[in-house]
PDB file of N, CA and C in Angstrom:
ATOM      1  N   UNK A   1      72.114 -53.621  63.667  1.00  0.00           N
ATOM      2  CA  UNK A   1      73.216 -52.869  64.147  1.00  0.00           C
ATOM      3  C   UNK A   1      73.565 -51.809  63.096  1.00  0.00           C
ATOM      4  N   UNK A   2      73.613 -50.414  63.415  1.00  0.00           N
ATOM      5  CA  UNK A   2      73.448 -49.633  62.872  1.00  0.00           C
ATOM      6  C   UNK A   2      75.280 -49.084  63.128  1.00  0.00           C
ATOM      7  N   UNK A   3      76.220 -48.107  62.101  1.00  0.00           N
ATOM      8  CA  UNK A   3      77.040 -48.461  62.305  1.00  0.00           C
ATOM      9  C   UNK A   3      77.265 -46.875  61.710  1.00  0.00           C
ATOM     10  N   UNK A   4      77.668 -46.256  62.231  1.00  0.00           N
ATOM     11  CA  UNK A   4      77.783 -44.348  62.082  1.00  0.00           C
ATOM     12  C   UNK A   4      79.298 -44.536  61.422  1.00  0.00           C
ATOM     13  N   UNK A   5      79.985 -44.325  60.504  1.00  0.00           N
ATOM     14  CA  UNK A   5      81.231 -44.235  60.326  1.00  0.00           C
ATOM     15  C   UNK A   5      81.601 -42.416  59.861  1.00  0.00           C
ATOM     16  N   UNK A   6      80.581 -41.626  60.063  1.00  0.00           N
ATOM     17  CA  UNK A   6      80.576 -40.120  60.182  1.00  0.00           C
ATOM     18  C   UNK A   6      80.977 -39.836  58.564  1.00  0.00           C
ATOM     19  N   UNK A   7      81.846 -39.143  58.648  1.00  0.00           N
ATOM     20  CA  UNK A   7      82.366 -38.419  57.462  1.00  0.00           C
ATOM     21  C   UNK A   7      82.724 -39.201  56.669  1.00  0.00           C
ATOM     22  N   UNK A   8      83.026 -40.051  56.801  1.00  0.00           N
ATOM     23  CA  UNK A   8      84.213 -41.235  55.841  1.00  0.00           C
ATOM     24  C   UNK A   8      83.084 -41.325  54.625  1.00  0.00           C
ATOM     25  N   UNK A   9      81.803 -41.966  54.672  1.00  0.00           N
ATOM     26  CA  UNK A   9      80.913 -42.360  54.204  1.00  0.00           C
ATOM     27  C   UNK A   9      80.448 -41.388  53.322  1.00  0.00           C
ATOM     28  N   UNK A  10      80.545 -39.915  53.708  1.00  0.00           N
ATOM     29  CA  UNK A  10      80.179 -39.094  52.711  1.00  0.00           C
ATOM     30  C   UNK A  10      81.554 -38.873  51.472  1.00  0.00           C
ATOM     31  N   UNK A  11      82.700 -38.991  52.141  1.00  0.00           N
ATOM     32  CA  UNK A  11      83.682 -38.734  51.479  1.00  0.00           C
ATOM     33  C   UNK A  11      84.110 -39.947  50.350  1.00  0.00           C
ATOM     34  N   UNK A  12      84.046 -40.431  50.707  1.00  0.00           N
ATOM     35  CA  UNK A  12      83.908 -41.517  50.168  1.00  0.00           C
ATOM     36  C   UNK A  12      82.983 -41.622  48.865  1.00  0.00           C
ATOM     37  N   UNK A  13      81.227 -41.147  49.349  1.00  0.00           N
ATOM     38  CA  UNK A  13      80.756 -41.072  48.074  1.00  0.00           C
ATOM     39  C   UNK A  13      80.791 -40.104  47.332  1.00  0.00           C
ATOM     40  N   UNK A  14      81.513 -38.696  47.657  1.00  0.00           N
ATOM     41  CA  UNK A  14      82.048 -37.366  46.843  1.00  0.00           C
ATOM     42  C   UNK A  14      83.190 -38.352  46.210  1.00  0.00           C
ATOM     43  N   UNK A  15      84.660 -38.955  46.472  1.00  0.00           N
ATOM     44  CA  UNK A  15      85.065 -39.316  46.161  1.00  0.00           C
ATOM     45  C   UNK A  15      85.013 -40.132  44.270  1.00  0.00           C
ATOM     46  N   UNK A  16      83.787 -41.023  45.034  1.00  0.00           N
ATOM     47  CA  UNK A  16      83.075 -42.289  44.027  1.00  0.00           C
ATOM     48  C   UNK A  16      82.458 -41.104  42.798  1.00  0.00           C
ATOM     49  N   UNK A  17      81.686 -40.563  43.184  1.00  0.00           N
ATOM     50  CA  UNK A  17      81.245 -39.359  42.486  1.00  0.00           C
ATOM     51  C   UNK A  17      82.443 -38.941  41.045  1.00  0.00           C
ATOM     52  N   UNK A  18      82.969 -38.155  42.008  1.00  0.00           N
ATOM     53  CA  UNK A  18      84.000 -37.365  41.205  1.00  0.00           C
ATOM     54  C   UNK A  18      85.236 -38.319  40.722  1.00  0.00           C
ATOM     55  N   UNK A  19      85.473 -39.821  40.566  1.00  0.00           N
ATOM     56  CA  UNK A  19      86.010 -40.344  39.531  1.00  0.00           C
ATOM     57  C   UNK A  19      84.684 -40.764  38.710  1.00  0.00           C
ATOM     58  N   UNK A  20      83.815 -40.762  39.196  1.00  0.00           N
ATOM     59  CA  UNK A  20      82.825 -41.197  38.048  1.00  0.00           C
ATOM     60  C   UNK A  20      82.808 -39.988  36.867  1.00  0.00           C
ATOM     61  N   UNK A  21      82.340 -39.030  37.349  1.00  0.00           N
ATOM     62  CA  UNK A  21      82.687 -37.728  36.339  1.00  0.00           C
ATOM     63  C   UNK A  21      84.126 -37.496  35.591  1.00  0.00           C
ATOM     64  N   UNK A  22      85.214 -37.934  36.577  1.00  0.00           N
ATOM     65  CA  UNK A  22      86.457 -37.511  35.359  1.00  0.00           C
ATOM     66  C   UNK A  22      86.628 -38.706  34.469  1.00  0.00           C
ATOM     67  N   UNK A  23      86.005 -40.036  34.708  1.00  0.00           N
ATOM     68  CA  UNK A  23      85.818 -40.874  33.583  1.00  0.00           C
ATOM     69  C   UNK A  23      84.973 -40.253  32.553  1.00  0.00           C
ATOM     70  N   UNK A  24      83.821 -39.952  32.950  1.00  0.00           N
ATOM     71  CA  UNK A  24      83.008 -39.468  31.712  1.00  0.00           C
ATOM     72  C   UNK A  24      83.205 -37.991  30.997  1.00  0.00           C
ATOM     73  N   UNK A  25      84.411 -37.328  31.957  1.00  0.00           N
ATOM     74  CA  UNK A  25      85.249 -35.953  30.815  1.00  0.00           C
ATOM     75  C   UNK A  25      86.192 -36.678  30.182  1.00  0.00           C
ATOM     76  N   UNK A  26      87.087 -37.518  30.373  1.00  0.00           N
ATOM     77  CA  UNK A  26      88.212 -38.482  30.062  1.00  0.00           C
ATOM     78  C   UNK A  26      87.458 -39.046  28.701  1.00  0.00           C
ATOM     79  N   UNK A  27      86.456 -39.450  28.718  1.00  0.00           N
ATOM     80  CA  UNK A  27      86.066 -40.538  27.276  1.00  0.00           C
ATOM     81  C   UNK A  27      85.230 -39.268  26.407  1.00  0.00           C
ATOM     82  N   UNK A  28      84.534 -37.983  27.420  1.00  0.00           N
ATOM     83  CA  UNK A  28      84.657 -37.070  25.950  1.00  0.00           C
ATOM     84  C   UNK A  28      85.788 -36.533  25.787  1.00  0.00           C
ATOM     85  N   UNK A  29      86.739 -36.418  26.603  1.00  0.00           N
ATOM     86  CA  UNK A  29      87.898 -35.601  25.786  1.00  0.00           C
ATOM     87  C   UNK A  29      88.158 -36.861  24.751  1.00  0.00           C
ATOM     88  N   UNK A  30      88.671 -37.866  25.313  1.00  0.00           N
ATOM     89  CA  UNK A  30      89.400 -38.856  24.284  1.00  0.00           C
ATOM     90  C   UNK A  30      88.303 -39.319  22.803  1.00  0.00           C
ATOM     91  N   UNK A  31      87.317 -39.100  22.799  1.00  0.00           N
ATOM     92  CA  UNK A  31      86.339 -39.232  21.651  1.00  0.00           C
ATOM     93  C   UNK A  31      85.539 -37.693  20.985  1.00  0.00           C
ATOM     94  N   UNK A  32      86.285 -36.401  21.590  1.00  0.00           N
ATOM     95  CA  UNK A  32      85.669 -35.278  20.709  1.00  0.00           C
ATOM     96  C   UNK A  32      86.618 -35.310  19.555  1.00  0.00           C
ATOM     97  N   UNK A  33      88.124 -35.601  19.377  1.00  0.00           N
ATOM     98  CA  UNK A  33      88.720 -35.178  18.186  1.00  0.00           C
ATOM     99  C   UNK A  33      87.601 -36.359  17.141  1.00  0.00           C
ATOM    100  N   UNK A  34      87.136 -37.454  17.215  1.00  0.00           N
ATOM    101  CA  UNK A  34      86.628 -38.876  16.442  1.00  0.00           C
ATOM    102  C   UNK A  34      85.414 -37.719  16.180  1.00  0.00           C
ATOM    103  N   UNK A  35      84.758 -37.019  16.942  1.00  0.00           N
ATOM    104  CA  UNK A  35      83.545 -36.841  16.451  1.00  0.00           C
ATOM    105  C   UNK A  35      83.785 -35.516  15.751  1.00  0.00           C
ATOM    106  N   UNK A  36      84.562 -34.902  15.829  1.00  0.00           N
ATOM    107  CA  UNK A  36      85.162 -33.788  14.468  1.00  0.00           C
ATOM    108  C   UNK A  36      85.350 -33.966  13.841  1.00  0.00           C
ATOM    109  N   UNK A  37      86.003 -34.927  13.498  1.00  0.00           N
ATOM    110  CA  UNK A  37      86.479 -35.723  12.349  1.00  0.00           C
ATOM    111  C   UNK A  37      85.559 -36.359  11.607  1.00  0.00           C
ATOM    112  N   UNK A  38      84.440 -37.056  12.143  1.00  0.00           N
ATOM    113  CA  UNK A  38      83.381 -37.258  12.025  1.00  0.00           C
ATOM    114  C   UNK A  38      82.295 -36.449  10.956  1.00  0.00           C
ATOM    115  N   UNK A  39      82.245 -35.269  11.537  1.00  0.00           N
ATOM    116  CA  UNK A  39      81.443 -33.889  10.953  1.00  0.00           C
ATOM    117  C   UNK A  39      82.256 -33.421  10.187  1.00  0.00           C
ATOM    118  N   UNK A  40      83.417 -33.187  10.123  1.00  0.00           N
ATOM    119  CA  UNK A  40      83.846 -32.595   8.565  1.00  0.00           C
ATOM    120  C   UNK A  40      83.175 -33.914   7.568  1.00  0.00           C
ATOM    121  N   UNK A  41      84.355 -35.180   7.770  1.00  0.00           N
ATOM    122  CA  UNK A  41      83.977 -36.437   6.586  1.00  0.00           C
ATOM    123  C   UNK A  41      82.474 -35.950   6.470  1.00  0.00           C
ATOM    124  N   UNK A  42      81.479 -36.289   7.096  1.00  0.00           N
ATOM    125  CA  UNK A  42      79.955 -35.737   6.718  1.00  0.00           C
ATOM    126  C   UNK A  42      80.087 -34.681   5.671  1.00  0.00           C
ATOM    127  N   UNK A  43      80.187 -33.387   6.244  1.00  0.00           N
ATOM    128  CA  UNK A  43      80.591 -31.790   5.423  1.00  0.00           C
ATOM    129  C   UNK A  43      81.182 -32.586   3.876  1.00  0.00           C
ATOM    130  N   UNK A  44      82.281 -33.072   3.936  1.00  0.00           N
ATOM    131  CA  UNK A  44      82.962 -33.353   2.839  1.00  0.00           C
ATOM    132  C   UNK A  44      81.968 -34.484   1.929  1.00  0.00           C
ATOM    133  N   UNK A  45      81.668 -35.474   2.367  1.00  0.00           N
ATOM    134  CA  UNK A  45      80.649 -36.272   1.738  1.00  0.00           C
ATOM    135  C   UNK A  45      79.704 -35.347   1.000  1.00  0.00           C
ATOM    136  N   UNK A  46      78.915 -34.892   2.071  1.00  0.00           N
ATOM    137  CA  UNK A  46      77.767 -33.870   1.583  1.00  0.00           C
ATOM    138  C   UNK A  46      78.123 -32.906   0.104  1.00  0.00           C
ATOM    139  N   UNK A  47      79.221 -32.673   0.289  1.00  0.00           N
ATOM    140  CA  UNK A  47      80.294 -31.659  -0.959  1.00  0.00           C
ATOM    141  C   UNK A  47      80.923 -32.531  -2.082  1.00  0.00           C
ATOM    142  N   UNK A  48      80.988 -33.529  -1.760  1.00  0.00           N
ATOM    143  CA  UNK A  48      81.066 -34.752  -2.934  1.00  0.00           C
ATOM    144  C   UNK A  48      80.162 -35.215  -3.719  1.00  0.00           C
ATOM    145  N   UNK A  49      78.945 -35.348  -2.536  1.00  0.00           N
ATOM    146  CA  UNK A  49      77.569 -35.564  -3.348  1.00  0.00           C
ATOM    147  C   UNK A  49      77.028 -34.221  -4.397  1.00  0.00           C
ATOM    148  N   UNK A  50      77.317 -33.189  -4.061  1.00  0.00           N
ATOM    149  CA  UNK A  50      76.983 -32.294  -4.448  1.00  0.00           C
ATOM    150  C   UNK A  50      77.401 -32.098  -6.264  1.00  0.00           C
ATOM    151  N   UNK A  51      79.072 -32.256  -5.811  1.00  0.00           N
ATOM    152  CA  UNK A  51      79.553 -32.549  -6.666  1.00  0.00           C
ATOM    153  C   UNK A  51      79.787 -33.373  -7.735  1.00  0.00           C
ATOM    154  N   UNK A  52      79.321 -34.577  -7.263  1.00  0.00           N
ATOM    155  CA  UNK A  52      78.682 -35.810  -8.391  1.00  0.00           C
ATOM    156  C   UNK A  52      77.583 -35.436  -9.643  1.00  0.00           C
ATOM    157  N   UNK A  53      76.480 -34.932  -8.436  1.00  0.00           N
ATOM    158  CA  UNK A  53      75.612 -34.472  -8.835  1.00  0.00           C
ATOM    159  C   UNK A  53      75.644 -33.213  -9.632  1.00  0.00           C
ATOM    160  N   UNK A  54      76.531 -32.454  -9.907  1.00  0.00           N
ATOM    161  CA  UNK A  54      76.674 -31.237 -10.599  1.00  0.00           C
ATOM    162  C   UNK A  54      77.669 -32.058 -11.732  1.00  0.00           C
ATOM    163  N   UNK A  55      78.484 -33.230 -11.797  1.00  0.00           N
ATOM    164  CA  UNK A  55      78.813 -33.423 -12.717  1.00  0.00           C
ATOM    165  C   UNK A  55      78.368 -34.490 -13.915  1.00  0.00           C
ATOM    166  N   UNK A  56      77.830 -34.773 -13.268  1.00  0.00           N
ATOM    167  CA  UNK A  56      76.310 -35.968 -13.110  1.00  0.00           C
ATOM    168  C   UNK A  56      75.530 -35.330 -14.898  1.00  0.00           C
ATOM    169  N   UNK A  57      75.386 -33.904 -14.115  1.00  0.00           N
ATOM    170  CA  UNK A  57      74.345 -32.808 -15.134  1.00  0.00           C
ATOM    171  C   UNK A  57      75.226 -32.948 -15.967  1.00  0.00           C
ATOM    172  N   UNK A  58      76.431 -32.144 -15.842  1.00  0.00           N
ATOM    173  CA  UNK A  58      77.118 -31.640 -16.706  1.00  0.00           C
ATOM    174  C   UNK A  58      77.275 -33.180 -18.408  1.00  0.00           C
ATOM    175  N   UNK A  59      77.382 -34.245 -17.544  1.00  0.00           N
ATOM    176  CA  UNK A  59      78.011 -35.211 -18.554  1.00  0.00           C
ATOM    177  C   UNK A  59      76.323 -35.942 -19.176  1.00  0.00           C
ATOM    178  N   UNK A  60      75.082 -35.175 -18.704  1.00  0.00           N
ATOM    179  CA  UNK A  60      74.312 -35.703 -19.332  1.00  0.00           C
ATOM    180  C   UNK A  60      74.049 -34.975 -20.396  1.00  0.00           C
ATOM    181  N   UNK A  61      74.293 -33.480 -20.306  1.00  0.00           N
ATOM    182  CA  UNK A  61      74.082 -32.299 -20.944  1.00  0.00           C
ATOM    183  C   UNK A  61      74.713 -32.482 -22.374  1.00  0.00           C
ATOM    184  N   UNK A  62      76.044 -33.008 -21.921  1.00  0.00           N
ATOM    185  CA  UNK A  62      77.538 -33.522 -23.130  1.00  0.00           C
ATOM    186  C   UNK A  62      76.725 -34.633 -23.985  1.00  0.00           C
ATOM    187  N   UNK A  63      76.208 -35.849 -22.957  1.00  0.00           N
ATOM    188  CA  UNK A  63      75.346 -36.705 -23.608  1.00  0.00           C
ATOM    189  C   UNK A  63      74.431 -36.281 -24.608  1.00  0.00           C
ATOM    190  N   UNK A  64      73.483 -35.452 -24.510  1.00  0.00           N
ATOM    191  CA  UNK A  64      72.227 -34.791 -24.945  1.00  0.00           C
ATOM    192  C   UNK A  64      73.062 -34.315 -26.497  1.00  0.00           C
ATOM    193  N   UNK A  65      74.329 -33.681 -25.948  1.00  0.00           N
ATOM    194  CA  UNK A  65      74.944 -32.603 -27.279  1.00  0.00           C
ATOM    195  C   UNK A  65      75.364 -33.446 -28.389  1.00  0.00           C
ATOM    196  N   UNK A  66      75.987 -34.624 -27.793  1.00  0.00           N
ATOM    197  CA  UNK A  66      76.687 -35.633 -28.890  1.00  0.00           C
ATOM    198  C   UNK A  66      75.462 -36.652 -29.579  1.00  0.00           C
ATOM    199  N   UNK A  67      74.361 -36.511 -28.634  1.00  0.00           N
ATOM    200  CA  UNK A  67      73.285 -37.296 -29.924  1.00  0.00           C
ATOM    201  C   UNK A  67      72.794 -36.602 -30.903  1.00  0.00           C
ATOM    202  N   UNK A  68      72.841 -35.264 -30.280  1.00  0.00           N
ATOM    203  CA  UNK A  68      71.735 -34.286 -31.552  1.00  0.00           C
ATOM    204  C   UNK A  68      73.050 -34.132 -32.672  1.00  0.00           C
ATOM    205  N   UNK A  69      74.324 -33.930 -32.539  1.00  0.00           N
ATOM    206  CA  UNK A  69      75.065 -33.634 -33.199  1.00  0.00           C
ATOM    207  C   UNK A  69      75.203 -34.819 -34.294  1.00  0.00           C
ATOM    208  N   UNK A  70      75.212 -36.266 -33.843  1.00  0.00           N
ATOM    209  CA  UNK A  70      74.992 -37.536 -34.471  1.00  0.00           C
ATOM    210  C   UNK A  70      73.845 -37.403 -35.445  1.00  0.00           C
ATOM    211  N   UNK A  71      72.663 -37.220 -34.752  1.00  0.00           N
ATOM    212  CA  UNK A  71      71.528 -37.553 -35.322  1.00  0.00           C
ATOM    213  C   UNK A  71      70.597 -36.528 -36.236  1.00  0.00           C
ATOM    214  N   UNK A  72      70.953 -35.107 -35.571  1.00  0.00           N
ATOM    215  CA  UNK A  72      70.389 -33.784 -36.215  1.00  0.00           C
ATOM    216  C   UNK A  72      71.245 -33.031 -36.980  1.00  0.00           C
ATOM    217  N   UNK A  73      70.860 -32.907 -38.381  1.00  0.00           N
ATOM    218  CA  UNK A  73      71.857 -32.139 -39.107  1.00  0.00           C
ATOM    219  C   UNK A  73      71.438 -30.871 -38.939  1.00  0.00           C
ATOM    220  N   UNK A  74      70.512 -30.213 -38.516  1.00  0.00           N
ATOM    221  CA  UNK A  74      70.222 -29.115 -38.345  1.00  0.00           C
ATOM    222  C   UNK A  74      70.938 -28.694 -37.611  1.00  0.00           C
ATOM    223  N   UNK A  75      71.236 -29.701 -35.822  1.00  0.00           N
ATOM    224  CA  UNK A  75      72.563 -28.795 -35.395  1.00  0.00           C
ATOM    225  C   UNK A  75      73.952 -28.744 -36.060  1.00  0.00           C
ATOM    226  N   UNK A  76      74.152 -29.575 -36.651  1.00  0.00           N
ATOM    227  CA  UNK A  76      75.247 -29.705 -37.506  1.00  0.00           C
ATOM    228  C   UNK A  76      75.437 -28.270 -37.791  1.00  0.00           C
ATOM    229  N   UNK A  77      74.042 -27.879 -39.120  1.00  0.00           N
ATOM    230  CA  UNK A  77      74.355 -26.306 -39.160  1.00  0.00           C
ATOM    231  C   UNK A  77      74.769 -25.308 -38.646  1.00  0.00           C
ATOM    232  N   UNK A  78      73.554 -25.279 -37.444  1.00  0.00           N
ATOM    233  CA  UNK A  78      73.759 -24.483 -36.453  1.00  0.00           C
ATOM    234  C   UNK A  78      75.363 -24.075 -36.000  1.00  0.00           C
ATOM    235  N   UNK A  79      75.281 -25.480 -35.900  1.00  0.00           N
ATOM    236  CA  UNK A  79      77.387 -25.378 -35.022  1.00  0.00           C
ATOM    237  C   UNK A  79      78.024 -24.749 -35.851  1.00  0.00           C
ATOM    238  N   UNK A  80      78.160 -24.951 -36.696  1.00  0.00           N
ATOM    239  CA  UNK A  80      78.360 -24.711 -38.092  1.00  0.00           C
ATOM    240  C   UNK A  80      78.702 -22.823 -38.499  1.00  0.00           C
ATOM    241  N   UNK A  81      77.616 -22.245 -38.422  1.00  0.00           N
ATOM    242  CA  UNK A  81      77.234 -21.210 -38.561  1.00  0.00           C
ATOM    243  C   UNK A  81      77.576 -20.393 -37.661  1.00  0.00           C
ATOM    244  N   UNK A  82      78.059 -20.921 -36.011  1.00  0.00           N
ATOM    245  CA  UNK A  82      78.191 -20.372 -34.995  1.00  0.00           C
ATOM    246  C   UNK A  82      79.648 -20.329 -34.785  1.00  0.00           C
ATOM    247  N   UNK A  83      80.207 -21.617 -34.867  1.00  0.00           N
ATOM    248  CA  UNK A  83      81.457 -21.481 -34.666  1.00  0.00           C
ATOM    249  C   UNK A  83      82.822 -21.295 -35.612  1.00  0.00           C
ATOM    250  N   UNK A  84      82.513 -21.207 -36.630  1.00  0.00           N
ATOM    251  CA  UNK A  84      83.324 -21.289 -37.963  1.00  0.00           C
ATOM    252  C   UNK A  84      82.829 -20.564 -38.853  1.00  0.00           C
ATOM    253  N   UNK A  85      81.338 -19.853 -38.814  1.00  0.00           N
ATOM    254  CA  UNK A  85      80.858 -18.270 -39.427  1.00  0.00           C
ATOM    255  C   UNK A  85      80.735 -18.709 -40.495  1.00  0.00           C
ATOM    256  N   UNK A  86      80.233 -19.793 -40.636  1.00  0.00           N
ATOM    257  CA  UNK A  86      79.715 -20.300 -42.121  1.00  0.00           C
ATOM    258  C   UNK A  86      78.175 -19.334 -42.297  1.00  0.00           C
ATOM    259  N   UNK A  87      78.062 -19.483 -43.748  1.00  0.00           N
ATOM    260  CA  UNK A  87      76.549 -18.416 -44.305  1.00  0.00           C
ATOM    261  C   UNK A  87      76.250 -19.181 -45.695  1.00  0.00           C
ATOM    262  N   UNK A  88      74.996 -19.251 -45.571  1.00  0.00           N
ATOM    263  CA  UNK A  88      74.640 -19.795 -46.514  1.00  0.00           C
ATOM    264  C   UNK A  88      74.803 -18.908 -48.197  1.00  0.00           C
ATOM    265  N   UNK A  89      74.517 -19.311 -49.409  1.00  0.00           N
ATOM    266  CA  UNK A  89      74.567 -18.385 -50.036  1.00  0.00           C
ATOM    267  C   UNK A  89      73.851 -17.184 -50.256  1.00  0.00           C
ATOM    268  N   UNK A  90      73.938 -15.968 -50.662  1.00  0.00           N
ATOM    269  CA  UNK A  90      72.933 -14.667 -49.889  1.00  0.00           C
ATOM    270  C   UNK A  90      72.832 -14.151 -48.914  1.00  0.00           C
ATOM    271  N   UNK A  91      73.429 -14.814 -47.820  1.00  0.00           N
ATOM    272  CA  UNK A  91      73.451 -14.734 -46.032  1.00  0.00           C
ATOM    273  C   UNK A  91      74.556 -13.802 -45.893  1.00  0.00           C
ATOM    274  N   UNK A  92      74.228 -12.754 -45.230  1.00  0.00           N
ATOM    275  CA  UNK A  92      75.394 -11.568 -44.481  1.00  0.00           C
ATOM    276  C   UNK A  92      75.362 -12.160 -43.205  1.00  0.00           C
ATOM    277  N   UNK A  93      76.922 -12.383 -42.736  1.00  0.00           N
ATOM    278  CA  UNK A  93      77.383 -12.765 -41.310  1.00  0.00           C
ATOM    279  C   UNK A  93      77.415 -11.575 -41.070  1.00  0.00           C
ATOM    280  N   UNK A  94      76.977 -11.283 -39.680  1.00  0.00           N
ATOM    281  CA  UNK A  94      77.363  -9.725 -39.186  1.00  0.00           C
ATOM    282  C   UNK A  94      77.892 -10.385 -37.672  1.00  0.00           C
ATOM    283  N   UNK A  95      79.082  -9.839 -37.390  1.00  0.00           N
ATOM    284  CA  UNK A  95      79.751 -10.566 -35.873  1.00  0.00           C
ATOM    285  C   UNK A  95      80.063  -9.463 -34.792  1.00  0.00           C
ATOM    286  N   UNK A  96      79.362  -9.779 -33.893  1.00  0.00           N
ATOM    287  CA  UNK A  96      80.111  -8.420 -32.824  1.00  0.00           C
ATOM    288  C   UNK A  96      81.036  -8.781 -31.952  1.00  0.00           C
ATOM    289  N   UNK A  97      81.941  -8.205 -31.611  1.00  0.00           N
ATOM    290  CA  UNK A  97      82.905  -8.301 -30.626  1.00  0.00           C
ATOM    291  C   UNK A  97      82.937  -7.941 -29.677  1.00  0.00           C
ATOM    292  N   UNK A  98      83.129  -8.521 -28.587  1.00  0.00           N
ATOM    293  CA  UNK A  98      82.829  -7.953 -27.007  1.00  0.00           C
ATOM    294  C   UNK A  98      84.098  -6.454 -26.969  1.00  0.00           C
ATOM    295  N   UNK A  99      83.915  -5.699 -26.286  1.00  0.00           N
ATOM    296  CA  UNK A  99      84.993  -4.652 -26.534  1.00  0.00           C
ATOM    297  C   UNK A  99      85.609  -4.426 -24.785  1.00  0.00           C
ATOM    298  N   UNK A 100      86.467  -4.305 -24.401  1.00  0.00           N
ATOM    299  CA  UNK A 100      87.335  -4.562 -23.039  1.00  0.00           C
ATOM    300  C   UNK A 100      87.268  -3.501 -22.380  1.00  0.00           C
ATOM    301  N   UNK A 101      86.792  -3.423 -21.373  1.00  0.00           N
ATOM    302  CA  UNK A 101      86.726  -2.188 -20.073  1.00  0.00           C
ATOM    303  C   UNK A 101      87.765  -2.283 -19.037  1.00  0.00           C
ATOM    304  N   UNK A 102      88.615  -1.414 -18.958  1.00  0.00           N
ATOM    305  CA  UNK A 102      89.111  -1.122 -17.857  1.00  0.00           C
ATOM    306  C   UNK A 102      88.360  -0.840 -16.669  1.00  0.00           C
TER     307      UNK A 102
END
């Protein structure tokens, strides 16, 4: 027994249809702000790592400076000579000065 109910049957599955779709705009609207939020934290991670890693260098570099300074008296000199314009005896310091541009 075959049973024609005409239009109802189509309307019905336009109906079924189209709450099926505003559920699935409904759960991306309600889950796009999570996934923005999402991609910055990423962005920001990514910029943290970055940043580790650039300070990472920096404090091995510091590392590197405070052993030779410990262990090498030669930089001793060096520092020495550079920052406080020490000269040995006979030695002419000659110092230039950066000069300021407008």
């Amino acid at each position: 027994m075959n049973v024609n109910v005409g239009i109802w049957d189509k309307v019905t599955q336009t109906i079924v249809i189209l709450i099926v779709l505003f559920m699935l705009a409904g759960i991306g609207v309600w889950y796009l702000p999570l996934i923005q939020q999402n991609k910055r934290m990423r962005q920001e991670l990514i910029g943290l790592d970055n940043e580790i890693a650039r300070q990472t260098a920096i404090a091995e570099r510091a590392k590197i400076e405070i052993d030779a300074i410990q262990s090498d008296p030669k930089t001793i000199e060096r520092l020495a000579r550079e920052r406080l314009g020490y000269a040995k005896p006979g030695e002419t310091v000659i110092r230039f000065q950066a000069t300021e541009e407008n």
